[in-house]
N, C-alpha and C. Protein backbone atom coordinates (compact mmCIF):
# COMPACT_ATOMS: atom_id res chain seq x y z
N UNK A 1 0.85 -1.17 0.00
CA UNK A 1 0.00 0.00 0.00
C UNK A 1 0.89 1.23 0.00
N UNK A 2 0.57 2.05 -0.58
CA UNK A 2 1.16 3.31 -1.13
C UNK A 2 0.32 4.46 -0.18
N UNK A 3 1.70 5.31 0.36
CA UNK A 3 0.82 6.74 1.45
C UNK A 3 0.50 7.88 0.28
N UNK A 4 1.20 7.76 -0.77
CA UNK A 4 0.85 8.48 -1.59
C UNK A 4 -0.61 8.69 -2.16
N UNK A 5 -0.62 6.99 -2.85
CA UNK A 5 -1.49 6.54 -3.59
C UNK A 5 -3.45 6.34 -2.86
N UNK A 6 -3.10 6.30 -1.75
CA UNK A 6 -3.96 5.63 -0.97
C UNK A 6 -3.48 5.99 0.66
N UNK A 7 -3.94 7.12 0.55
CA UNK A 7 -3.69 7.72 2.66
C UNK A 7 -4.23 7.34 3.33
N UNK A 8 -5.83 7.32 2.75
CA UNK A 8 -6.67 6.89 3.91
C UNK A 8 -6.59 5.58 4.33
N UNK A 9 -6.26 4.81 3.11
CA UNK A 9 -6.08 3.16 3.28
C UNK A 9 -4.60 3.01 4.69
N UNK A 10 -3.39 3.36 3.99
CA UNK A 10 -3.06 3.72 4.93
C UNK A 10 -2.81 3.75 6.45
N UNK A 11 -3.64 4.57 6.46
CA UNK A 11 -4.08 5.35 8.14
C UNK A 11 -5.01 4.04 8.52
N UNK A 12 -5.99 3.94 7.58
CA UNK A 12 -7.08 2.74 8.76
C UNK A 12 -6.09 2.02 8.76
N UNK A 13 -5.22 0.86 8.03
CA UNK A 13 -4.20 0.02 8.30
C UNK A 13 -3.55 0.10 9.57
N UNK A 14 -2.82 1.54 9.67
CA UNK A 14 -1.82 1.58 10.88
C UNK A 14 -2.63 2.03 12.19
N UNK A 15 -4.04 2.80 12.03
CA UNK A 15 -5.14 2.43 13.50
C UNK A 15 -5.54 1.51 13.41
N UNK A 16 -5.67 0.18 12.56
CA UNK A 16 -6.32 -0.88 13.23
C UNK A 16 -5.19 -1.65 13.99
N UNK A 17 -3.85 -1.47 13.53
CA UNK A 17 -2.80 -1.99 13.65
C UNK A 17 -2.17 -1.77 15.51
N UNK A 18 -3.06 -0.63 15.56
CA UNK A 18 -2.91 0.05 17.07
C UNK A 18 -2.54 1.02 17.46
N UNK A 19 -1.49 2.11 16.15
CA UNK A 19 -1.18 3.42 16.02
C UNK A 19 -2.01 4.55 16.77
N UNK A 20 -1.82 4.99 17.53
CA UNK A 20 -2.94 5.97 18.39
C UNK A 20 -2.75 7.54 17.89
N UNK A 21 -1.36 8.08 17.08
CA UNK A 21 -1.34 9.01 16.98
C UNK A 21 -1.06 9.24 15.35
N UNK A 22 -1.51 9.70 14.60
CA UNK A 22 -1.69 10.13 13.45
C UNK A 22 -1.27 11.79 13.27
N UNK A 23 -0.03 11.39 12.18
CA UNK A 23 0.23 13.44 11.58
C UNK A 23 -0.05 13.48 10.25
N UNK A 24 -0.83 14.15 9.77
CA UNK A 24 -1.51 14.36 8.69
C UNK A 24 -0.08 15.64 8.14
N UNK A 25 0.58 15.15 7.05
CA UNK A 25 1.89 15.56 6.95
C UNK A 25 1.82 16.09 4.87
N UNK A 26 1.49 17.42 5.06
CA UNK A 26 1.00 17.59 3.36
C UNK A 26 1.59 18.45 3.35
N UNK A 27 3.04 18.38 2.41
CA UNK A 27 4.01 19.28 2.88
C UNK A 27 3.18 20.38 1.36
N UNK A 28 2.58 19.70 0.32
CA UNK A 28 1.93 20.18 -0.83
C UNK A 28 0.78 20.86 -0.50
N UNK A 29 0.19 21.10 0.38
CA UNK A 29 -0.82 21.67 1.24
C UNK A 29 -1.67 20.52 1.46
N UNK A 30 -2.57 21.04 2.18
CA UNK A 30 -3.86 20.52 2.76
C UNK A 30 -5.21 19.83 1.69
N UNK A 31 -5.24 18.85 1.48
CA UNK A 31 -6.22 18.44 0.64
C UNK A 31 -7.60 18.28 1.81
N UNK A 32 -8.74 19.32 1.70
CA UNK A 32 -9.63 19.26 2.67
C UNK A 32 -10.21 17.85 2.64
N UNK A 33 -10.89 17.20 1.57
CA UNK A 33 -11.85 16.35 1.79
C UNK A 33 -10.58 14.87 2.20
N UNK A 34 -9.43 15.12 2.03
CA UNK A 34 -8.36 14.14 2.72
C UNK A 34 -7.93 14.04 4.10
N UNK A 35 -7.82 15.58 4.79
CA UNK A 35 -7.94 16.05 6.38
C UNK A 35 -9.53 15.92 6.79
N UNK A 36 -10.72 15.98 6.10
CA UNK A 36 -11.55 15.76 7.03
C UNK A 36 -12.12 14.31 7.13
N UNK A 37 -11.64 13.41 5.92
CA UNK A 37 -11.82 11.82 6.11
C UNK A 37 -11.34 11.31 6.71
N UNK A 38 -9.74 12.02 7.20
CA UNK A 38 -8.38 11.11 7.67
C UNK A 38 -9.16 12.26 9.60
N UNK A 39 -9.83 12.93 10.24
CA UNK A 39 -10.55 12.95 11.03
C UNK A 39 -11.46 12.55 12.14
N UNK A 40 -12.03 12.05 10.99
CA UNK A 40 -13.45 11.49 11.03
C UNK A 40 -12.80 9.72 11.55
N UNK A 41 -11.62 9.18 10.55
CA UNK A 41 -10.96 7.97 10.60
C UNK A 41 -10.84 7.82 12.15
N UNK A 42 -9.54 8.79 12.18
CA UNK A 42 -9.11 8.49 13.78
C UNK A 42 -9.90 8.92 14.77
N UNK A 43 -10.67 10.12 14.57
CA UNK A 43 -11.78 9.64 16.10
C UNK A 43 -12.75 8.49 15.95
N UNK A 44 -13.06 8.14 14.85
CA UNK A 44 -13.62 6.54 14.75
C UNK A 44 -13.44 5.43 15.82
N UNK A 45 -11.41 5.69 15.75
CA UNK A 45 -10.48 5.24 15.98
C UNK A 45 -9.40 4.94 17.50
N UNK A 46 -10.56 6.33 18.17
CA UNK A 46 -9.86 6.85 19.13
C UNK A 46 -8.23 7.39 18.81
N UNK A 47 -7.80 7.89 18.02
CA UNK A 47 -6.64 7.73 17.80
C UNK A 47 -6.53 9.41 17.60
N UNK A 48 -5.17 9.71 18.07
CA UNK A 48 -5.19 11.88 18.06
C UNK A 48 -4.75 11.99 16.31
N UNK A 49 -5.31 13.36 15.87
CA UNK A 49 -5.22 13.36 14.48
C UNK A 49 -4.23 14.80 15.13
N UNK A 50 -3.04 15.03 14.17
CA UNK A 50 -2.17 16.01 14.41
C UNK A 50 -1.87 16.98 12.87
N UNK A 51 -2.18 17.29 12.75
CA UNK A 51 -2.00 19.20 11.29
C UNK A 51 -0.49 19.26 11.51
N UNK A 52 0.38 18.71 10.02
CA UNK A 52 1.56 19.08 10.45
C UNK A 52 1.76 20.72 9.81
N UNK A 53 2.25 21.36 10.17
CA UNK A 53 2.88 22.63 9.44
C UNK A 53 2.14 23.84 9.54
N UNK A 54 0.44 23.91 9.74
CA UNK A 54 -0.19 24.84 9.58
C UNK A 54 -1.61 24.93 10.51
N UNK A 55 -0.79 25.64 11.98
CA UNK A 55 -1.56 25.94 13.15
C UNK A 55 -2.76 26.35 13.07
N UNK A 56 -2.99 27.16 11.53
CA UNK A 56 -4.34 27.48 11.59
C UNK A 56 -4.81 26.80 10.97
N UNK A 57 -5.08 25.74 10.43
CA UNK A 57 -5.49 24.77 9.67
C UNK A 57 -6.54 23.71 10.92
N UNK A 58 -5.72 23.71 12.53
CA UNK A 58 -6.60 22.49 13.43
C UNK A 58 -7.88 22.92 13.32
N UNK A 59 -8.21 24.23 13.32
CA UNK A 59 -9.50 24.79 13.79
C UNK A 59 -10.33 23.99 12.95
N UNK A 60 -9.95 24.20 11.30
CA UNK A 60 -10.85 24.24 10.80
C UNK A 60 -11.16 22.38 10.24
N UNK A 61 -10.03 21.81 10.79
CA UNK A 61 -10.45 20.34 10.50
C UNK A 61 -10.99 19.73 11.52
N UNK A 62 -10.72 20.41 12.95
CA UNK A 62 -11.05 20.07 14.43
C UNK A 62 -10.29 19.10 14.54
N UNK A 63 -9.03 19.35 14.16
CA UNK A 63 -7.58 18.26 14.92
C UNK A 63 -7.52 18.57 15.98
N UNK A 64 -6.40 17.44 16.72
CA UNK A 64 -6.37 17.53 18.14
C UNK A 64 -4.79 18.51 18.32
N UNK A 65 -4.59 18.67 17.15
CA UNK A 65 -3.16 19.90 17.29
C UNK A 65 -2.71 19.86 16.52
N UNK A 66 -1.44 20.27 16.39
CA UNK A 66 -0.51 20.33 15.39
C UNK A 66 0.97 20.68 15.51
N UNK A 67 2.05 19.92 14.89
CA UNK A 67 3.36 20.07 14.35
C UNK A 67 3.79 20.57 13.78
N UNK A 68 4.98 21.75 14.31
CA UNK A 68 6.06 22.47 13.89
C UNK A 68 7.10 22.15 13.71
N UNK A 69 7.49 22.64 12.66
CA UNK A 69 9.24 22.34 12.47
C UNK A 69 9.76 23.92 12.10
N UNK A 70 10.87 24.22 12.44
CA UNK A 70 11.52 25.50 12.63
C UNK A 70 11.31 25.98 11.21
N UNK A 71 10.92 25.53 10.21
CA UNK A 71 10.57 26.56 8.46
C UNK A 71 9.00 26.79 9.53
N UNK A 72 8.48 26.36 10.02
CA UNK A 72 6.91 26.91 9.42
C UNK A 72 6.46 27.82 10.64
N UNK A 73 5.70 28.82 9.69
CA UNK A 73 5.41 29.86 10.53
C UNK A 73 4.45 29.32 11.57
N UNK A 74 4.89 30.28 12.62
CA UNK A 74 4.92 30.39 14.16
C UNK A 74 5.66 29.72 14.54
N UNK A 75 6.38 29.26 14.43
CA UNK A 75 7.61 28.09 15.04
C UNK A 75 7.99 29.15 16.42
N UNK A 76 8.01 30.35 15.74
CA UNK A 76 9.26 31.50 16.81
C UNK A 76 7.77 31.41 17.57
N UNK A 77 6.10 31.30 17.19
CA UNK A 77 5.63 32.15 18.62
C UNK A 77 4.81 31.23 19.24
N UNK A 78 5.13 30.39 20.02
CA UNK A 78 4.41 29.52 20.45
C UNK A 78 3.33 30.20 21.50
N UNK A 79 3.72 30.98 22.31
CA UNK A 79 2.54 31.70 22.89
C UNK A 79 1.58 32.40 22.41
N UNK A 80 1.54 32.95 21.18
CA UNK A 80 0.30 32.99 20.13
C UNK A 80 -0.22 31.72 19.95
N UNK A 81 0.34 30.91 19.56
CA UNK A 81 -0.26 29.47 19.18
C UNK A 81 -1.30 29.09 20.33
N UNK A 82 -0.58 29.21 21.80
CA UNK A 82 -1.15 28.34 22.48
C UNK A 82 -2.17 29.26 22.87
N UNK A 83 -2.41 30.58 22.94
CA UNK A 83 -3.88 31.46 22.75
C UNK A 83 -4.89 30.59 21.86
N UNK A 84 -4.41 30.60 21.06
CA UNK A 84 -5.22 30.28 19.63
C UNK A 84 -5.51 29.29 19.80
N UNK A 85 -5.02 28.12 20.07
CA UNK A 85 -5.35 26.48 20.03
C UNK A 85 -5.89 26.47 21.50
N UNK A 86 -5.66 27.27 22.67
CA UNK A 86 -6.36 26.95 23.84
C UNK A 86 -5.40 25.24 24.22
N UNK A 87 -6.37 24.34 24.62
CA UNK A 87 -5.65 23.48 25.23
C UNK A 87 -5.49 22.12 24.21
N UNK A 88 -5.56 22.32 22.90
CA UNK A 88 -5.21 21.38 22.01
C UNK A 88 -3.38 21.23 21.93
N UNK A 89 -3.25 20.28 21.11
CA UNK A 89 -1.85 19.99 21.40
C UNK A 89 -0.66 20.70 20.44
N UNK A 90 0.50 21.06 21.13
CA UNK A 90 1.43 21.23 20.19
C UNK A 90 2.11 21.10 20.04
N UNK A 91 3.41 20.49 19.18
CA UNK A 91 4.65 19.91 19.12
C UNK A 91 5.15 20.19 18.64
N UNK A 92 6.64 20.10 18.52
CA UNK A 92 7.60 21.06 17.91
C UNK A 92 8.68 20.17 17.35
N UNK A 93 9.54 20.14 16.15
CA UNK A 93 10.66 19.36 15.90
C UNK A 93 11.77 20.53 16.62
N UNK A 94 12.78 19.42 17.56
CA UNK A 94 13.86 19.90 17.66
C UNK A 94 14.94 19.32 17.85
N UNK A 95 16.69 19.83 17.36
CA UNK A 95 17.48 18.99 16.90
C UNK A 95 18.59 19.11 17.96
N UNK A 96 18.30 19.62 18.88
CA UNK A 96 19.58 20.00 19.87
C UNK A 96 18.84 20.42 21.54
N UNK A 97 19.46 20.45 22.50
CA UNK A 97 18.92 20.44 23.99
C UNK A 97 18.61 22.12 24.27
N UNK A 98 19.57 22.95 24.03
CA UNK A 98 18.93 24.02 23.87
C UNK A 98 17.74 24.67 23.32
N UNK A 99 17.38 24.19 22.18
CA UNK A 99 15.93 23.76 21.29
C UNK A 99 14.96 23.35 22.10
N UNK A 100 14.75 22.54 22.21
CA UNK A 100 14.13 21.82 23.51
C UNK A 100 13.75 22.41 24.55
N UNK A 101 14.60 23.13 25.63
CA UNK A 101 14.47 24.12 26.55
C UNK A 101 13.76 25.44 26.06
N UNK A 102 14.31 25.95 24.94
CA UNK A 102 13.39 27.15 24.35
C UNK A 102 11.72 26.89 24.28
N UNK A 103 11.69 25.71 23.50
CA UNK A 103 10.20 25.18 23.48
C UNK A 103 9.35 24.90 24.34
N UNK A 104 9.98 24.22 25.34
CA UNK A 104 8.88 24.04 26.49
C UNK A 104 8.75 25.40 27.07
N UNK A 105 9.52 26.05 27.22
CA UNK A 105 9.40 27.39 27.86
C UNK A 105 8.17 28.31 26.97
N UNK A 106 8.45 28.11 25.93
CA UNK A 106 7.34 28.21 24.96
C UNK A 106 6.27 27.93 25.11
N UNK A 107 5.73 27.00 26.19
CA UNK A 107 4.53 26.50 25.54
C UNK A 107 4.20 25.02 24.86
N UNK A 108 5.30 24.55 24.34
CA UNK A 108 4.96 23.04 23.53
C UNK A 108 4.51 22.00 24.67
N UNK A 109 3.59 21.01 23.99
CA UNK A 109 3.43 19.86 24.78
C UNK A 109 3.99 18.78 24.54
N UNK A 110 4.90 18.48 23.47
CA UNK A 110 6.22 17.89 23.08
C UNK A 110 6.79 17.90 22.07
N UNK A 111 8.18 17.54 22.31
CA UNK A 111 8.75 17.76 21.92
C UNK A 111 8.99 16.71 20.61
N UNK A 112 9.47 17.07 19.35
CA UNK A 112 9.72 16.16 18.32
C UNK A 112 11.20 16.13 17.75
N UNK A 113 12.12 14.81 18.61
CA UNK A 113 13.87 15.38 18.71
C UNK A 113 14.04 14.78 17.16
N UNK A 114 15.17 15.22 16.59
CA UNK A 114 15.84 14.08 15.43
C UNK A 114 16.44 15.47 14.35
N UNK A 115 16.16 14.19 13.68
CA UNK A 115 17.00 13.11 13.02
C UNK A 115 18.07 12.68 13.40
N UNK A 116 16.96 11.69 14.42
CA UNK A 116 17.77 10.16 15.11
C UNK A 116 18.95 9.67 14.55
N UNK A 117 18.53 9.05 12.80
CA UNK A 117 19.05 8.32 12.05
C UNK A 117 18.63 9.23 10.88
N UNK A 118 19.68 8.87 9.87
CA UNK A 118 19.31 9.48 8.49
C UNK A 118 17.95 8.91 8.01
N UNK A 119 17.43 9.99 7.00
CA UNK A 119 16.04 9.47 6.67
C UNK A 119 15.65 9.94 5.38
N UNK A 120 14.89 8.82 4.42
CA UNK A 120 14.88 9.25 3.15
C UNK A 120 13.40 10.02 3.10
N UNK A 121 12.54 9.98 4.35
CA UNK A 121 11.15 10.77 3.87
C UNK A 121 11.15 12.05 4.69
N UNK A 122 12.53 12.91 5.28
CA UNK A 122 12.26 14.33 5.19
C UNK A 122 13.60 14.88 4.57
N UNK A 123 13.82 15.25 3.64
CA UNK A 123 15.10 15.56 2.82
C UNK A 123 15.94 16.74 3.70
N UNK A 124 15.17 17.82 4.35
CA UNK A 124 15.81 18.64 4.78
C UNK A 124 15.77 18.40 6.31
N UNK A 125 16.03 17.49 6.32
CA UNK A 125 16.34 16.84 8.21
C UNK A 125 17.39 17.31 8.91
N UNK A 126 18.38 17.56 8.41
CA UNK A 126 19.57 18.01 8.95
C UNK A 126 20.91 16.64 9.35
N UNK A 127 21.83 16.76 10.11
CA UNK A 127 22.82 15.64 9.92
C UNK A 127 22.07 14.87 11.44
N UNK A 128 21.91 13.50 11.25
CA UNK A 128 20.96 12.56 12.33
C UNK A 128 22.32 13.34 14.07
N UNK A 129 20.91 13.43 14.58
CA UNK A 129 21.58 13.62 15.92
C UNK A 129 22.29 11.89 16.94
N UNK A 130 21.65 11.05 16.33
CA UNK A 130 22.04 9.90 17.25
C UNK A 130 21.39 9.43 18.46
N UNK A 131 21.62 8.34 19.33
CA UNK A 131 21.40 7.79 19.98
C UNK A 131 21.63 8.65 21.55
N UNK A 132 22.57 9.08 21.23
CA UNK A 132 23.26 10.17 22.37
C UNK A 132 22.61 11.71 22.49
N UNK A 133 22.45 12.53 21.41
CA UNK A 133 21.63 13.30 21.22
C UNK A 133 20.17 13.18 21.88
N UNK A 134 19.54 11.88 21.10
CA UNK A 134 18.34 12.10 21.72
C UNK A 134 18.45 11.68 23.07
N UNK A 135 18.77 10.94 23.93
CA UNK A 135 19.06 11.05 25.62
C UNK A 135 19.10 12.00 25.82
N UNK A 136 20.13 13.25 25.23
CA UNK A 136 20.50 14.24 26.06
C UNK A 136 19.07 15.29 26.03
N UNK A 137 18.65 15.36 24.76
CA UNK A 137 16.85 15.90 24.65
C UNK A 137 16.16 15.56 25.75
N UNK A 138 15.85 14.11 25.89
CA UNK A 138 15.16 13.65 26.90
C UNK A 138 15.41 14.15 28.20
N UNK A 139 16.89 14.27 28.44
CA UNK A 139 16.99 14.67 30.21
C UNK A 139 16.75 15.74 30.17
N UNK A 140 17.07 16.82 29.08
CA UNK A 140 16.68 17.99 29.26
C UNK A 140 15.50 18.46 29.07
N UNK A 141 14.27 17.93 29.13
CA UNK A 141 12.76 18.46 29.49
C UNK A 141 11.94 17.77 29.92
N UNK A 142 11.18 18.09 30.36
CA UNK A 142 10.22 17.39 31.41
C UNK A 142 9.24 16.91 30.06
N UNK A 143 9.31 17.25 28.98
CA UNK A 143 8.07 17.37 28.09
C UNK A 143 8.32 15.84 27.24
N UNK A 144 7.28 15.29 27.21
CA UNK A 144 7.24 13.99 26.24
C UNK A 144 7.78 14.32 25.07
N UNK A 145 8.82 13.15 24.89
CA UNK A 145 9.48 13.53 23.44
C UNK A 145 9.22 12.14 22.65
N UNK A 146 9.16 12.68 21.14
CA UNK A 146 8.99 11.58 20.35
C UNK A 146 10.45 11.43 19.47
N UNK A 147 10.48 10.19 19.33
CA UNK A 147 12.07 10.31 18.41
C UNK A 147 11.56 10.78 16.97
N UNK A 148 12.58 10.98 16.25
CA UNK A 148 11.85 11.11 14.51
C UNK A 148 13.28 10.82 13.67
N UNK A 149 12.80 10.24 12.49
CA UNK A 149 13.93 9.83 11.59
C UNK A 149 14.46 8.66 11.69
N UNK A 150 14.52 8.42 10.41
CA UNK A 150 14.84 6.83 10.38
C UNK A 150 14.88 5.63 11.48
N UNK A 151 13.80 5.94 12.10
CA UNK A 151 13.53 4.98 13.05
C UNK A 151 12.46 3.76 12.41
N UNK A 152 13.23 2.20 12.55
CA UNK A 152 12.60 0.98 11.92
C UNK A 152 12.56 -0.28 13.56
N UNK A 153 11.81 -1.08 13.03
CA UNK A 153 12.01 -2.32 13.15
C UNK A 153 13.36 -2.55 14.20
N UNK A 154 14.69 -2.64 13.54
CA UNK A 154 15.44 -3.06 13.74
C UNK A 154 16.19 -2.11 14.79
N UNK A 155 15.84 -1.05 15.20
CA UNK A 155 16.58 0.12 15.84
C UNK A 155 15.42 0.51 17.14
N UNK A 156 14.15 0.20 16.89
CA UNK A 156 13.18 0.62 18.13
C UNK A 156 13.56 0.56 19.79
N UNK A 157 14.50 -0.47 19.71
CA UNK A 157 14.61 -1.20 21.10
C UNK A 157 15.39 0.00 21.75
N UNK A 158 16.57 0.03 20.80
CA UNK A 158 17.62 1.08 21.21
C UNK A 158 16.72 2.54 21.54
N UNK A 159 16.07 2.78 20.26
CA UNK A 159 15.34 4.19 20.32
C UNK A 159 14.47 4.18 21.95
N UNK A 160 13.89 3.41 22.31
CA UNK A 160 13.07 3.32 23.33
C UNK A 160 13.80 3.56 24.79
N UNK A 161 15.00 2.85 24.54
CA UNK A 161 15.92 2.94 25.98
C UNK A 161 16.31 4.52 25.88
N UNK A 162 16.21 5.27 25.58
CA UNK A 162 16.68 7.11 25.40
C UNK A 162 15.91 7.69 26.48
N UNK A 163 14.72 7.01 26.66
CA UNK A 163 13.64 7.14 27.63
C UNK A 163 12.53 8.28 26.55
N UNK A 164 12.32 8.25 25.28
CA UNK A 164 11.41 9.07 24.95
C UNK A 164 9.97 8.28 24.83
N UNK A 165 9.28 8.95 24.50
CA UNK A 165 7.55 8.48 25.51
C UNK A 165 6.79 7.97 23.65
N UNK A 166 7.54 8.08 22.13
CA UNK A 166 6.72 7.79 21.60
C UNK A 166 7.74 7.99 20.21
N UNK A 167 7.44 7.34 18.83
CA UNK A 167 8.29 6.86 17.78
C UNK A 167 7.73 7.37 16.47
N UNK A 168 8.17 8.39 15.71
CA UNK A 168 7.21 8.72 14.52
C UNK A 168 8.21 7.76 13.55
N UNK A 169 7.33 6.96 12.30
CA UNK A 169 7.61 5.92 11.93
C UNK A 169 7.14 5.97 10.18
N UNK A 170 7.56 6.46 9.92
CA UNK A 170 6.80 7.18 8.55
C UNK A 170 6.95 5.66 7.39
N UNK A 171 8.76 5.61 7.04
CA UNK A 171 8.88 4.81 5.74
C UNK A 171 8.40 3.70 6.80
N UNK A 172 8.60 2.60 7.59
CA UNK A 172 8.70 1.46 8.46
C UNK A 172 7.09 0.98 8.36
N UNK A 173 6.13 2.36 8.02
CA UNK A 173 4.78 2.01 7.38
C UNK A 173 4.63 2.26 6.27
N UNK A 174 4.93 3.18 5.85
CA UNK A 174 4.56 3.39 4.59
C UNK A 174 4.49 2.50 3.19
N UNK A 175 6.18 1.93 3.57
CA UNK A 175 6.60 1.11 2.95
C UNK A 175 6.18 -0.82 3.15
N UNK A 176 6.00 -0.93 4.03
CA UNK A 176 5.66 -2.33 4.93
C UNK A 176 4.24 -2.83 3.31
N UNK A 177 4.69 -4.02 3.06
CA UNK A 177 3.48 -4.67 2.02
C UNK A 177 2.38 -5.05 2.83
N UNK A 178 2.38 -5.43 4.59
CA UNK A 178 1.01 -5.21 4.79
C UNK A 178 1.14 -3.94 6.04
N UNK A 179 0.91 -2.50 6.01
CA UNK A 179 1.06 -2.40 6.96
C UNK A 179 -0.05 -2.21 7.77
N UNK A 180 -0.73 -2.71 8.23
CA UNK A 180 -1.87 -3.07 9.48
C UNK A 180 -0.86 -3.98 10.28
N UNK A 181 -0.31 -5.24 9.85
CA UNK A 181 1.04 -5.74 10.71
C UNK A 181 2.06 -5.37 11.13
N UNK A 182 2.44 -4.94 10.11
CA UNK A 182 3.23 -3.79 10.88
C UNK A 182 3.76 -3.00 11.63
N UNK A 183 2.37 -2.33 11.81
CA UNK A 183 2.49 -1.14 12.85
C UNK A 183 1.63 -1.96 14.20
N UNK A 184 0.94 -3.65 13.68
CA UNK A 184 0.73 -4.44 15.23
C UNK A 184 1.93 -4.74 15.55
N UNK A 185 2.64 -4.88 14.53
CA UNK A 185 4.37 -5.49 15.10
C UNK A 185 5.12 -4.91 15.86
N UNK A 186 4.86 -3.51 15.23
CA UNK A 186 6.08 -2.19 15.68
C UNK A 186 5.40 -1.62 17.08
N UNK A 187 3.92 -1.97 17.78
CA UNK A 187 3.07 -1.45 18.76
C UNK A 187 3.55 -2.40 19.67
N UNK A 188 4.03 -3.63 19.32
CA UNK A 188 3.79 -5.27 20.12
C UNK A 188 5.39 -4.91 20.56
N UNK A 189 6.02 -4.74 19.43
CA UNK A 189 7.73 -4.29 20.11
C UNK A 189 8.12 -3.29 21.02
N UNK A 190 7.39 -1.90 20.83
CA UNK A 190 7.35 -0.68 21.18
C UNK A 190 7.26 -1.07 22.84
N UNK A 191 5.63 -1.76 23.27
CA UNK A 191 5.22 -2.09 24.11
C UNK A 191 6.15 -3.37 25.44
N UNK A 192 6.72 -3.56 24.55
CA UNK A 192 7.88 -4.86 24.68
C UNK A 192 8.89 -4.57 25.97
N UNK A 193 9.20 -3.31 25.26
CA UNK A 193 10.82 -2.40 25.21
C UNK A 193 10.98 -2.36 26.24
């Protein structure tokens, strides 16, 4: 199954699979009748639907928040954001411990550390911070961090011992020929750890 070809297919795959958190990630913009199916999916689903890139965009799909990365505007104002969104969620990519500290001070409700590992599905990731990196993220905030970047299968165990609270997993589904197993596999390991 193709994320391209077929999102929504997709998404039900990796919530039936057990995935609880979903980022609706359209770096091409927002296809509405695609954000309000992929919605509708995960509260079906119980599962949080997350707006990557464009804070003003939750309102109008009624996501449960949304993801920043340092290009997209408001990155610098998280205390506007968190006016605006009230008590929905917000997360932030960041690549260093100082980062991190800025953000929570900010306002974020977690943090998004990496590039863990090199990764072929965000091109402008920057050079992978490592195994060591993300620990040092982790001790430095109280705020749930998710790893990001080339995180698979074969590396989760390690990723998990960093002590971060959750794994964004993009190619490891995307790519997977069934992924509904998959992401039961990668939930069953996660849970394991």
């Amino acid at each position: 199954m193709n994320a391209e070809g077929d999102p929504l297919g997709l998404v039900r795959a990796i919530v039936e699979g057990g995935v609880r958190i979903v980022q609706y990630r359209a770096k091409t913009g927002i296809v509405p009748a695609q954000a309000t199916a992929l919605r509708e999916l995960t509260r079906a689903c119980d599962a949080l639907f997350l707006i990557n890139d464009d804070w003003r965009a939750v309102e109008r799909f009624d996501a449960d928040g949304v993801h920043l990365g340092p290009d997209d505007n408001g990155f610098d104002a998280l205390p506007e954001i968190r006016r605006a969104l009230g008590d929905r969620i917000i997360g932030v990519s960041c690549g260093t411990v100082d980062e991190a500290r800025v953000m929570q001070a900010g306002g974020a409700d977690y943090i998004g550390a990496g590039s863990v590992y090199a990764t072929r599905s965000k091109s402008d990731a920057g050079a992978p911070i490592g195994l060591d990196g993300l620990r040092d993220i982790c001790a430095a905030t109280s705020l749930p961090v998710a790893a990001i970047g080339g995180i698979a299968a074969e590396n989760l165990r390690d990723v998990c011992a960093t002590g971060v609270a959750m794994a964004a997993m993009i190619s490891a589904l995307s790519s997977a020929a069934d992924p509904r197993a998959a992401a039961a596999a990668l939930v069953s390991a996660w849970n394991a750890a």
